[in-house]
C-alpha atoms as a PDB file:
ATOM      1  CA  UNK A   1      74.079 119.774  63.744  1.00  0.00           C
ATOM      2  CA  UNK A   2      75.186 122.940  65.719  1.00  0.00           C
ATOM      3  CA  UNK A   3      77.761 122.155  68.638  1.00  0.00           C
ATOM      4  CA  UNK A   4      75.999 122.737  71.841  1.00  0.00           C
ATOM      5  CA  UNK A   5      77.908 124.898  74.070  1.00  0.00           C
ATOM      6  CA  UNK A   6      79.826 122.654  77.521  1.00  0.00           C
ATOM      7  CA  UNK A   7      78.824 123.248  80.421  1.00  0.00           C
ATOM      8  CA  UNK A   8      80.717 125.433  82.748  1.00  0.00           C
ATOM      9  CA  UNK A   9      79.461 124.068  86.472  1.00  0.00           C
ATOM     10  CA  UNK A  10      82.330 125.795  88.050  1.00  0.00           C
ATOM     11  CA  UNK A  11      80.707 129.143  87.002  1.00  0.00           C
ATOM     12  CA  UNK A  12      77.578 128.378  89.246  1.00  0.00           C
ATOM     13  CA  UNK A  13      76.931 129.998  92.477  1.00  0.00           C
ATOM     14  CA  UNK A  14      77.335 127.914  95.441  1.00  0.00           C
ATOM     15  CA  UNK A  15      74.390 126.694  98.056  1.00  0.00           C
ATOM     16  CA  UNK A  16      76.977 127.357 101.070  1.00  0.00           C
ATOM     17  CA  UNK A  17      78.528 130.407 100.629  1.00  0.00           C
ATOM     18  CA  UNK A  18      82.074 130.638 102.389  1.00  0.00           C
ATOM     19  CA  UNK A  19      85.514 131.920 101.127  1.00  0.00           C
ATOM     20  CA  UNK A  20      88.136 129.610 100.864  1.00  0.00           C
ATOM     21  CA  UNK A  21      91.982 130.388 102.035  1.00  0.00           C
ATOM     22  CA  UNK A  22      93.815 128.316  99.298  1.00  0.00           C
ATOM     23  CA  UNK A  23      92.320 125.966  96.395  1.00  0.00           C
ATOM     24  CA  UNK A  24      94.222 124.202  94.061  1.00  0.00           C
ATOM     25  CA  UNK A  25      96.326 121.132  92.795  1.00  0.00           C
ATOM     26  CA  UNK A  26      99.201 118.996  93.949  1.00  0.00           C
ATOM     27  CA  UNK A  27     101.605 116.766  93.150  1.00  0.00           C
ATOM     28  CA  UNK A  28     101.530 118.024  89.093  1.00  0.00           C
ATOM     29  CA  UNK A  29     104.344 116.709  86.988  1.00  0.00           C
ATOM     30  CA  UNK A  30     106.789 119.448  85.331  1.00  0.00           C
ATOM     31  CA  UNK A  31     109.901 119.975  84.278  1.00  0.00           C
ATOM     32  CA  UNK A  32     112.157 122.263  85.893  1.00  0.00           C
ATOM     33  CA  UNK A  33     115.639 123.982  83.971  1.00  0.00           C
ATOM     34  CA  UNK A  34     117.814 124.886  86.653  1.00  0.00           C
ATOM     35  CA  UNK A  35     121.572 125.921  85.519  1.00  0.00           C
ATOM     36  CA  UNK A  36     120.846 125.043  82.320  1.00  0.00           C
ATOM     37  CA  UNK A  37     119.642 121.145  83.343  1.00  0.00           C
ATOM     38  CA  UNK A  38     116.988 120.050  82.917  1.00  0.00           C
ATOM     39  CA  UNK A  39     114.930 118.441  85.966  1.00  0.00           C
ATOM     40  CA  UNK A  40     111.628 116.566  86.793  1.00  0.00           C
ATOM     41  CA  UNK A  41     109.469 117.803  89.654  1.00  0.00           C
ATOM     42  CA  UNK A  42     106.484 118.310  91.305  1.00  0.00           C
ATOM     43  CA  UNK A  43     104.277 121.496  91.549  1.00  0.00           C
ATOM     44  CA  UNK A  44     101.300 122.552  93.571  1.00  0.00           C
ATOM     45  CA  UNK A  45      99.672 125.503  92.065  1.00  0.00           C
ATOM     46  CA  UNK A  46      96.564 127.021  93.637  1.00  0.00           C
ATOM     47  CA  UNK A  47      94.716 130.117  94.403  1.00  0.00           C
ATOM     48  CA  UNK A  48      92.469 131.567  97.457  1.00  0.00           C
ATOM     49  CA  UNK A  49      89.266 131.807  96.720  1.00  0.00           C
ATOM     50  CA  UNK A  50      87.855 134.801  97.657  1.00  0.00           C
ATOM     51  CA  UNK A  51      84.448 135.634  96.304  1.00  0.00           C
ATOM     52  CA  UNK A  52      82.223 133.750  98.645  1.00  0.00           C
ATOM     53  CA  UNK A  53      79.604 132.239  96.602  1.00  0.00           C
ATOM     54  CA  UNK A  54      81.451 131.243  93.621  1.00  0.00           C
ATOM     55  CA  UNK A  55      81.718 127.566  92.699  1.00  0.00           C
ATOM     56  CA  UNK A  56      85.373 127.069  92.421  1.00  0.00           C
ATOM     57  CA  UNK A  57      88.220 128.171  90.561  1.00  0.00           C
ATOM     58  CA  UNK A  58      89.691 127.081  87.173  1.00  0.00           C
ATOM     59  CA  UNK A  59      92.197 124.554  87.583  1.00  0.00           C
ATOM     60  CA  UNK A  60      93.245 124.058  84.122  1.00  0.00           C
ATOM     61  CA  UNK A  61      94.155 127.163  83.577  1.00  0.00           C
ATOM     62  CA  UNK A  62      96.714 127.140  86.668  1.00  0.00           C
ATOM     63  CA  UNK A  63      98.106 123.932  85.059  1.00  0.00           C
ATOM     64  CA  UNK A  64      98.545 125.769  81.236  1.00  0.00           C
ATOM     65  CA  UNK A  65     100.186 128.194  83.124  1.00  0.00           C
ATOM     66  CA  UNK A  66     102.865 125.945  84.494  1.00  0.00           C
ATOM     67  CA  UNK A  67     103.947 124.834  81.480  1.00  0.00           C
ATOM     68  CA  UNK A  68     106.400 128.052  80.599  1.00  0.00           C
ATOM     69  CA  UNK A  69     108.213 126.250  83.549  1.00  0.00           C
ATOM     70  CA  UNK A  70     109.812 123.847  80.779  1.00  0.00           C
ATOM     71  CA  UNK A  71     110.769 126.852  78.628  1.00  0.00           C
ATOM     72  CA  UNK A  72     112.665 129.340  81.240  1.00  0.00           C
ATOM     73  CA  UNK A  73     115.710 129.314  84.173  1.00  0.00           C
ATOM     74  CA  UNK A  74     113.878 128.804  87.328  1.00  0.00           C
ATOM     75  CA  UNK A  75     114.485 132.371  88.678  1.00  0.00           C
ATOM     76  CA  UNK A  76     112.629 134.715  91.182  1.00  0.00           C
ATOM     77  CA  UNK A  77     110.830 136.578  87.846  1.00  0.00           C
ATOM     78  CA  UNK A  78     109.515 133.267  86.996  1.00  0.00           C
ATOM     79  CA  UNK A  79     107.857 132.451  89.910  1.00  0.00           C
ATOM     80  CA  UNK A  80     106.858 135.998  90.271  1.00  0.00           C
ATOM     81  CA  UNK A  81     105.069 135.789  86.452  1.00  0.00           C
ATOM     82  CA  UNK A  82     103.363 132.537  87.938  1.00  0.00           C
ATOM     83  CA  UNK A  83     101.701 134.234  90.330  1.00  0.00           C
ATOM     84  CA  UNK A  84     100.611 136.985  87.795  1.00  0.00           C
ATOM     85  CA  UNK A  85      99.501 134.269  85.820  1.00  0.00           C
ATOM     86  CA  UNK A  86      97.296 132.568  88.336  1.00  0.00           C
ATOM     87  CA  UNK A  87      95.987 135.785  89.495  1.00  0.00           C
ATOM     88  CA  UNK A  88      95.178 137.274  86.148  1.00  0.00           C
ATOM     89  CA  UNK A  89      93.334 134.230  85.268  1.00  0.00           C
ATOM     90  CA  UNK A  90      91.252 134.790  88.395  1.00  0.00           C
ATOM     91  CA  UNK A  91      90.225 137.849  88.596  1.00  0.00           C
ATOM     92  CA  UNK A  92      87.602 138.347  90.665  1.00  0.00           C
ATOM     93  CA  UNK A  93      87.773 135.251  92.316  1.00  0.00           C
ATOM     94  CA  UNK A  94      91.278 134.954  93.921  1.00  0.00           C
ATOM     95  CA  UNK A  95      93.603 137.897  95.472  1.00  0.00           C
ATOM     96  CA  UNK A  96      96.349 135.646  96.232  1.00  0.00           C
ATOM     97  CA  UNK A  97      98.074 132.483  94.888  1.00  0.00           C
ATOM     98  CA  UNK A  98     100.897 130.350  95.528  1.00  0.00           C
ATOM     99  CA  UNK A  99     102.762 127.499  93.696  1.00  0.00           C
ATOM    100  CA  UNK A 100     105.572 125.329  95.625  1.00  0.00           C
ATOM    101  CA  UNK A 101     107.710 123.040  93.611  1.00  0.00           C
ATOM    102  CA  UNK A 102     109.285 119.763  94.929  1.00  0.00           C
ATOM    103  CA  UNK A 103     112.828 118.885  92.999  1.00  0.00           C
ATOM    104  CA  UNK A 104     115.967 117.404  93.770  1.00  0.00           C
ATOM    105  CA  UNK A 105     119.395 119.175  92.631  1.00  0.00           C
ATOM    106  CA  UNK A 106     121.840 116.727  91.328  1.00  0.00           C
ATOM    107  CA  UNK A 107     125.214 118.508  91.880  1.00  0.00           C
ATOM    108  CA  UNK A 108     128.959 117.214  91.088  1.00  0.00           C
ATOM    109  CA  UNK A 109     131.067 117.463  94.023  1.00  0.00           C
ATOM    110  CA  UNK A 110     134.874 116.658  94.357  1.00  0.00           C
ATOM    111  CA  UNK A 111     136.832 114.049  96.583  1.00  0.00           C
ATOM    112  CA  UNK A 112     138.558 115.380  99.252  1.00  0.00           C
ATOM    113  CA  UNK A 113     141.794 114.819  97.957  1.00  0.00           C
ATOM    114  CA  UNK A 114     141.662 112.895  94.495  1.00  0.00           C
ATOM    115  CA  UNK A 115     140.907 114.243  91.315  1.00  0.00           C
ATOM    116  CA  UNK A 116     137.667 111.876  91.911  1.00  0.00           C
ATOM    117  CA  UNK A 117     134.225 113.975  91.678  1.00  0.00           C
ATOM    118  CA  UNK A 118     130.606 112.200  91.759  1.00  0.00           C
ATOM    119  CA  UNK A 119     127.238 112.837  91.671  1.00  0.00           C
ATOM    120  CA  UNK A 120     124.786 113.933  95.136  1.00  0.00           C
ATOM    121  CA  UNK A 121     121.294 114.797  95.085  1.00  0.00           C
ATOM    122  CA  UNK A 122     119.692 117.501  97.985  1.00  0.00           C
ATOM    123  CA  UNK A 123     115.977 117.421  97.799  1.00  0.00           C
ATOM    124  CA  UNK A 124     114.369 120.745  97.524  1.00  0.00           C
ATOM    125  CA  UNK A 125     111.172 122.734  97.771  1.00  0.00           C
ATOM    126  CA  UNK A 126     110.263 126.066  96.904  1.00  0.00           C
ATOM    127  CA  UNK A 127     107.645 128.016  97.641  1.00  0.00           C
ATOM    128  CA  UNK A 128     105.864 131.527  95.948  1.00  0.00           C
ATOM    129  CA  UNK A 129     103.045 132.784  97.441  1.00  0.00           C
ATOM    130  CA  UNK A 130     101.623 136.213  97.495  1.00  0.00           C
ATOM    131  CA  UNK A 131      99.293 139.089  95.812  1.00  0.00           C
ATOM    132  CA  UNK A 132      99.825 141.315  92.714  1.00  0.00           C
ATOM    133  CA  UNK A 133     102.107 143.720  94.710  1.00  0.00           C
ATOM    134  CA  UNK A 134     104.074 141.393  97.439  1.00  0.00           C
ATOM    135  CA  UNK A 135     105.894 137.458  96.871  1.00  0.00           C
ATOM    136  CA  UNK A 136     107.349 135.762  99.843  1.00  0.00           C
ATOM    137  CA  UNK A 137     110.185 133.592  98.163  1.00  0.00           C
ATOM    138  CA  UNK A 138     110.781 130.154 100.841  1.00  0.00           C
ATOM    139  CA  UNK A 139     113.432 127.588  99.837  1.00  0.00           C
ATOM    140  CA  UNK A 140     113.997 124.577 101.738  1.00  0.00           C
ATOM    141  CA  UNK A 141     117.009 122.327 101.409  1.00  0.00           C
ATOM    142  CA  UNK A 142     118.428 119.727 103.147  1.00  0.00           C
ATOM    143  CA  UNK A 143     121.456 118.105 103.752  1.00  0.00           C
ATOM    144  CA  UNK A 144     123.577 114.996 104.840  1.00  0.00           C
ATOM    145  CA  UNK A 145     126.687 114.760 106.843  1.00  0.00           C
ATOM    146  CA  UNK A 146     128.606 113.069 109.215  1.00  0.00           C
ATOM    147  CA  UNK A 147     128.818 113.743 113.235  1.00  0.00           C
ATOM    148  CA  UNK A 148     131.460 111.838 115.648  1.00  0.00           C
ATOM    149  CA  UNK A 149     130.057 112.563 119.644  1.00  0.00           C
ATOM    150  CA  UNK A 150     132.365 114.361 121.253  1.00  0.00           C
ATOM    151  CA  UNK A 151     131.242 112.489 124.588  1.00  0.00           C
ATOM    152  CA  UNK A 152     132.317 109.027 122.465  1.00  0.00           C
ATOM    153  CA  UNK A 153     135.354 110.673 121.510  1.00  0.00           C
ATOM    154  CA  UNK A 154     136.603 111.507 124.963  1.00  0.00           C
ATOM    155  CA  UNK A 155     135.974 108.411 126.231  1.00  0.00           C
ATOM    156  CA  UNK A 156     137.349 106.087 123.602  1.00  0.00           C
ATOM    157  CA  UNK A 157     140.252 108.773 124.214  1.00  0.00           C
ATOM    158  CA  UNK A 158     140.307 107.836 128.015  1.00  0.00           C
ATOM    159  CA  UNK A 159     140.525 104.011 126.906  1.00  0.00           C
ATOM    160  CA  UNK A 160     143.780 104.599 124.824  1.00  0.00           C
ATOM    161  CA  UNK A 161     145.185 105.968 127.570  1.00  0.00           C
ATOM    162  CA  UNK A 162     144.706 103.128 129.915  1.00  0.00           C
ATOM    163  CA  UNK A 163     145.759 100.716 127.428  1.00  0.00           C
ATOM    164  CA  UNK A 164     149.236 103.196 127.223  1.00  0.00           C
ATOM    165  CA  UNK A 165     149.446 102.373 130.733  1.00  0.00           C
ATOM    166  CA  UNK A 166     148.814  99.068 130.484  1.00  0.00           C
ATOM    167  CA  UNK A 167     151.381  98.006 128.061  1.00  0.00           C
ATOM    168  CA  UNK A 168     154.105 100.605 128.923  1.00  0.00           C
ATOM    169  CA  UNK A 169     153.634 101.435 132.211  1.00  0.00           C
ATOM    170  CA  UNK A 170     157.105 101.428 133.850  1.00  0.00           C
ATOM    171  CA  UNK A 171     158.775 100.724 130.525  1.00  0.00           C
ATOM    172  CA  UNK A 172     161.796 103.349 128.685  1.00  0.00           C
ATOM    173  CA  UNK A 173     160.101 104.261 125.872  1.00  0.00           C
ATOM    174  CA  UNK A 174     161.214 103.395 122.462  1.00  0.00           C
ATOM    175  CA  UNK A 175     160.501 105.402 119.403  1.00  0.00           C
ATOM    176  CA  UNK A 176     159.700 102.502 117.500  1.00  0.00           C
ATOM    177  CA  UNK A 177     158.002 100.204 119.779  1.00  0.00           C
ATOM    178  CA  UNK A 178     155.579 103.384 120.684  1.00  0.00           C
ATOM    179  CA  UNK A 179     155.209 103.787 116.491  1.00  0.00           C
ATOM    180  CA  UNK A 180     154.321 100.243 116.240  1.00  0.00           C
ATOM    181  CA  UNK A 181     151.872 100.053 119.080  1.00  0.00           C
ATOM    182  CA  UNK A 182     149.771 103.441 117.343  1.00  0.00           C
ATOM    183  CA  UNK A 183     150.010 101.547 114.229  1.00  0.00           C
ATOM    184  CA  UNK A 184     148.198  98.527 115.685  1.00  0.00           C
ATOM    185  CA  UNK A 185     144.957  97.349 117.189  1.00  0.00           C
ATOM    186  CA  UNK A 186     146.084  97.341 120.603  1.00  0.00           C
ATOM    187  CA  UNK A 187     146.703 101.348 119.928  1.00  0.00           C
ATOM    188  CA  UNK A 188     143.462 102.194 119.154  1.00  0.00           C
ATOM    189  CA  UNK A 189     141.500 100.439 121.931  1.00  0.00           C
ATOM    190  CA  UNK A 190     138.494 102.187 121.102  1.00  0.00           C
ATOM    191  CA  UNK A 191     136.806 104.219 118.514  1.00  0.00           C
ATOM    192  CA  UNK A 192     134.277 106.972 118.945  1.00  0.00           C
ATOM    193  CA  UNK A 193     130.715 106.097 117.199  1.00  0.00           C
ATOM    194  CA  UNK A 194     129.851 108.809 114.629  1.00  0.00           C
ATOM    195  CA  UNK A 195     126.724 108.693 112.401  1.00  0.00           C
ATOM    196  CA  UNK A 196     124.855 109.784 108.943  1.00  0.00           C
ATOM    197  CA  UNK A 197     123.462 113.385 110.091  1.00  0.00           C
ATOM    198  CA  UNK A 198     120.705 115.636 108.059  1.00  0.00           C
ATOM    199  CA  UNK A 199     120.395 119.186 107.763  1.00  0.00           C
ATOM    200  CA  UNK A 200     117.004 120.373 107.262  1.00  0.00           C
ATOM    201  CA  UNK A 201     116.906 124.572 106.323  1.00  0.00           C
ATOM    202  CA  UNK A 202     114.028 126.636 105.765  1.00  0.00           C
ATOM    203  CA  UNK A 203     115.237 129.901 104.010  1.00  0.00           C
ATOM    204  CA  UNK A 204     113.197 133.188 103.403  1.00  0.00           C
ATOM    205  CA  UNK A 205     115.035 134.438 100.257  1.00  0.00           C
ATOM    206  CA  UNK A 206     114.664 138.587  99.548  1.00  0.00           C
ATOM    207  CA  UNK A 207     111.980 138.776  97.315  1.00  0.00           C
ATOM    208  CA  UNK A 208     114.519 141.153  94.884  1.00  0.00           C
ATOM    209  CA  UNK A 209     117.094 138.577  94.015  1.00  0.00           C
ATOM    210  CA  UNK A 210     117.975 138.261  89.836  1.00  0.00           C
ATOM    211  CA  UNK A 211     118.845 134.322  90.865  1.00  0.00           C
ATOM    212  CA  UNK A 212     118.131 131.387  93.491  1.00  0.00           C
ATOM    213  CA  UNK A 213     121.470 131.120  95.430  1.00  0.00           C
ATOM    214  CA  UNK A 214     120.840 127.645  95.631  1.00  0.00           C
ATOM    215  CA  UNK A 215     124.361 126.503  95.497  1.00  0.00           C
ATOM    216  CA  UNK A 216     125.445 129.549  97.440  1.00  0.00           C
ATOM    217  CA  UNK A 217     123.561 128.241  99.954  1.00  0.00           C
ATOM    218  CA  UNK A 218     124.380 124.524 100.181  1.00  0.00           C
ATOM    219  CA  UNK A 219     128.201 125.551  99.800  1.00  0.00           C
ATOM    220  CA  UNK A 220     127.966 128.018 102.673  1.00  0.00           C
ATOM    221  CA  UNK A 221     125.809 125.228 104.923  1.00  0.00           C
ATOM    222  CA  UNK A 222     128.451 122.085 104.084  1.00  0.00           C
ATOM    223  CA  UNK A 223     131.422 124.697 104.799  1.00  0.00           C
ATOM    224  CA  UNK A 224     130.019 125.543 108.325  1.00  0.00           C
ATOM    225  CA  UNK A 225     129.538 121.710 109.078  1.00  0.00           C
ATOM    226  CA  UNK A 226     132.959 120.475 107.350  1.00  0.00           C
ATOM    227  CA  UNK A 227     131.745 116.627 107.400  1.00  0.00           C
ATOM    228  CA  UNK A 228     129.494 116.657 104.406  1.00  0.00           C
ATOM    229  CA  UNK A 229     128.992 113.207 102.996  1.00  0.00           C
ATOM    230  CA  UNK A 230     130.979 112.164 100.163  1.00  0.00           C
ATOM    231  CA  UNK A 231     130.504 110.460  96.684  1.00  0.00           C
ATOM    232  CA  UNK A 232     133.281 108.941  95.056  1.00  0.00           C
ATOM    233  CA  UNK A 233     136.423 108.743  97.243  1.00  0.00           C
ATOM    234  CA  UNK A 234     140.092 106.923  96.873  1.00  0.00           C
ATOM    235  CA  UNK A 235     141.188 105.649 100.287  1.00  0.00           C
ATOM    236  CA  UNK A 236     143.289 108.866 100.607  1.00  0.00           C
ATOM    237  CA  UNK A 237     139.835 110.756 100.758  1.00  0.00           C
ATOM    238  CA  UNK A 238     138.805 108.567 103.320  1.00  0.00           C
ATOM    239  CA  UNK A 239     141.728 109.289 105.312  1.00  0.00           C
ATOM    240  CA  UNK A 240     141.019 112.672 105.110  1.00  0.00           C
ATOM    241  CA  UNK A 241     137.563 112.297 105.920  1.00  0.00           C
ATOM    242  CA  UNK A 242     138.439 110.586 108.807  1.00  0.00           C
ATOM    243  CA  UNK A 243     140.766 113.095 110.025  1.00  0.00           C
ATOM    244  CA  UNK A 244     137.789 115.891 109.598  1.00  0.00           C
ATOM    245  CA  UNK A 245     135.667 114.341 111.686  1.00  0.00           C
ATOM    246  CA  UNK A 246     138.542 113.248 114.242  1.00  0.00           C
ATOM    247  CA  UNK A 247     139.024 117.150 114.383  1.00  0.00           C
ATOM    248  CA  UNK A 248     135.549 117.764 114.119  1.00  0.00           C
ATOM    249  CA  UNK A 249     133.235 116.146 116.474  1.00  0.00           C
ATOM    250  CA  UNK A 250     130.129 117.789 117.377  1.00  0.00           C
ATOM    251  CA  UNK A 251     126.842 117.589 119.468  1.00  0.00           C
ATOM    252  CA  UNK A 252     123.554 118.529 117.764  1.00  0.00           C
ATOM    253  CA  UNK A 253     123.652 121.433 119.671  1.00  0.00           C
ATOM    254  CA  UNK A 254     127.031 122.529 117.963  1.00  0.00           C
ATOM    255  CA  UNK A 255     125.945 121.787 114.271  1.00  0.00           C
ATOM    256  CA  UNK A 256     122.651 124.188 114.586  1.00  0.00           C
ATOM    257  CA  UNK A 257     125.026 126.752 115.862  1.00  0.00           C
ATOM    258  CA  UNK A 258     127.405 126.162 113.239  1.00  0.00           C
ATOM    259  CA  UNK A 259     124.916 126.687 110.721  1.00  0.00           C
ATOM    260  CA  UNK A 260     122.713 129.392 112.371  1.00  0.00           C
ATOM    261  CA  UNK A 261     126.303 131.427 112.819  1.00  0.00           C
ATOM    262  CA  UNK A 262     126.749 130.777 108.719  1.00  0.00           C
ATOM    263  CA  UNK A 263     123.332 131.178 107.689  1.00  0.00           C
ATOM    264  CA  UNK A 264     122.891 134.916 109.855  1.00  0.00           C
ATOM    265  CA  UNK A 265     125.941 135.916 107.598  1.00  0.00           C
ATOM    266  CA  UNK A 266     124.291 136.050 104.110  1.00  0.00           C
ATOM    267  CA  UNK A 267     122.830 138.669 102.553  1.00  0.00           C
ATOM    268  CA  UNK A 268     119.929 136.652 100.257  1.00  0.00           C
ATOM    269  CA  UNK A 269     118.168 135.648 103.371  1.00  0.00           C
ATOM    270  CA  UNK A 270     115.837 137.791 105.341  1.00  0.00           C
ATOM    271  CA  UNK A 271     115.065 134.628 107.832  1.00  0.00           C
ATOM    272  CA  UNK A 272     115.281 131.190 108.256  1.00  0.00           C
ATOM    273  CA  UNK A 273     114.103 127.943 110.712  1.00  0.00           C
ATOM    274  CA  UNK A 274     117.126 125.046 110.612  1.00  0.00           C
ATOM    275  CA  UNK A 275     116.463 121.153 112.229  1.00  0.00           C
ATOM    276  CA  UNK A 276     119.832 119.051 112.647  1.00  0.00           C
ATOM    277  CA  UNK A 277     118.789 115.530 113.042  1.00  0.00           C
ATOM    278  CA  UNK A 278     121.887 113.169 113.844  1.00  0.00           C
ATOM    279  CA  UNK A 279     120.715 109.548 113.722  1.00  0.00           C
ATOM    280  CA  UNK A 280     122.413 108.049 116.787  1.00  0.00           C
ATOM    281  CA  UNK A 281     124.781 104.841 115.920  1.00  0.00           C
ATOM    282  CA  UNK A 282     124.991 104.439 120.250  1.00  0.00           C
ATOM    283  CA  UNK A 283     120.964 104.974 120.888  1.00  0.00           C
ATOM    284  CA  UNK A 284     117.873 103.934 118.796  1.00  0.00           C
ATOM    285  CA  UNK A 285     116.889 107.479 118.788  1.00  0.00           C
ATOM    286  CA  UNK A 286     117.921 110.117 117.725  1.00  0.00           C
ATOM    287  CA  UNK A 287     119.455 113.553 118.942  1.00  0.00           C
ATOM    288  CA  UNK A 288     117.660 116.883 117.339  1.00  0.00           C
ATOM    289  CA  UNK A 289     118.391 120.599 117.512  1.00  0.00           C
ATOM    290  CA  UNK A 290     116.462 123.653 116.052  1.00  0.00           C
ATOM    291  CA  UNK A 291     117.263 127.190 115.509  1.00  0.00           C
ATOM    292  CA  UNK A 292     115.029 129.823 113.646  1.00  0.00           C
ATOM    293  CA  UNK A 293     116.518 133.640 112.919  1.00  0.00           C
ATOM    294  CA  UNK A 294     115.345 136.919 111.414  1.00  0.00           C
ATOM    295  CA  UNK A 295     116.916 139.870 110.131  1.00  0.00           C
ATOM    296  CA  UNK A 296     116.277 142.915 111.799  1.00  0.00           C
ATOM    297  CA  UNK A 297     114.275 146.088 110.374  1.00  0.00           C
ATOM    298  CA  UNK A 298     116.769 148.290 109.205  1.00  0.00           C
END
């Protein structure tokens, strides 16, 4: 018996002609090799549609195309032959496409001060969308650190003080009596509140660049904020951690500046949007602060 040929419905015309801005999947499972690991994400990979009265699209062969993620380094060119892909298997149809991938970078970072290093994921999502001649290259990262209030810190400040007062007021001092009260409860009457903060960037990347500064970027971001949380620590790390947020206390208002400041500095990035969110231990809300920059035509 001769093989009928399968029906291709997506090749008929439609009864409501209208062009469609961006038609697709999401949430497809693929592996990602970044730095030589390998990782497990999500992709959305999809198309415009263009010619009015077409059907649809072909989603399988946006989904074959995916698959030379699991082969190559997840570079610019990649995502660049992606597009080509989806394009070239649409022509006609489609003039632009787009696919955005959802990971999360698993990166060894050292203790403070020990020879102690561990293991902290940053969830990321990248984003290629464009034509046969232009890419716009987004990555999105974000973040955790610590925050002390500088509000809490001057006031718990103020409360030492009094407490000073309190217990020595009129007295000669003595070096050690003064070295045992600091060393004690009664010297630290009060501590500021700090609390688990998140960084949330949206980066424009040049459209150029041979590599994803992904690290770059994180490094540079943790660097401007100087309380990023830690993984594994020996108590001397979380002295020191202590004493970097004791010299480091900041309002939401001072991290986004911090990082905007950092951020305007490098070279890979043609613009950006950053959200600090820092979870207040004092309030049950929390305290936010946005900043968005772009480089100037030269």
């Amino acid at each position: 018996m001769t093989a009928l040929p399968l029906p291709d419905i997506a090749r008929q015309m439609t009864t409501a002609p209208l062009a469609l801005d961006w038609v697709g999947m999401q949430g497809i499972a693929v592996p990602l090799r970044l730095h030589g690991e390998r990782l497990a994400a999500q992709a959305d990979a999809g198309v415009s549609l263009d010619k009015a009265d077409a059907r649809g699209i072909h989603m399988s062969r946006l989904y074959l195309a995916l698959q030379r993620l699991a082969h190559e380094e997840l570079r610019p060119a990649l995502l660049r032959a992606l597009i080509d892909d989806f394009l070239a298997s649409h022509t006609e149809l489609s003039q632009r496409a787009s696919v955005r991938l959802h990971f999360e970078a698993l990166l060894q970072r050292p203790a403070l001060v020990s020879h102690l290093s561990g293991w902290k994921g940053y969830p990321c999502e990248l984003l290629a969308e464009g034509d046969a001649r232009h890419m716009r290259l987004e990555l999105r990262l974000q973040l955790a650190y610590s925050s002390t209030c500088p509000c809490s810190a001057a006031l718990a400040r103020q409360l030492i003080q009094q407490r000073f007062a309190s217990d020595f007021g009129g007295r000669a001092l003595e070096h050690a009596d003064l070295h045992a009260w600091l060393g004690g409860s009664a010297g630290i009457a009060a501590t500021p509140h700090s609390q688990r903060s998140l960084a949330d960037l949206r980066l424009q990347l040049r459209g150029d660049l041979a590599e994803l500064p992904l690290l770059a970027l994180l490094d540079c971001a943790e660097r401007s904020l100087g309380t990023a949380v830690q993984t594994a620590v020996k108590r001397a790390d979380e002295q020191a951690f202590a004493l970097a947020n004791g010299q480091n206390p900041m309002f939401c208002e001072d991290a986004a500046r911090r990082l905007h400041h950092a951020l305007a500095q490098r070279e890979e990035l043609l613009a950006f949007e950053l959200t600090v969110v820092h979870a207040e231990s004092l309030h049950a809300h929390d305290a936010v602060a946005r900043s968005r920059w772009q480089r100037e035509a030269a």
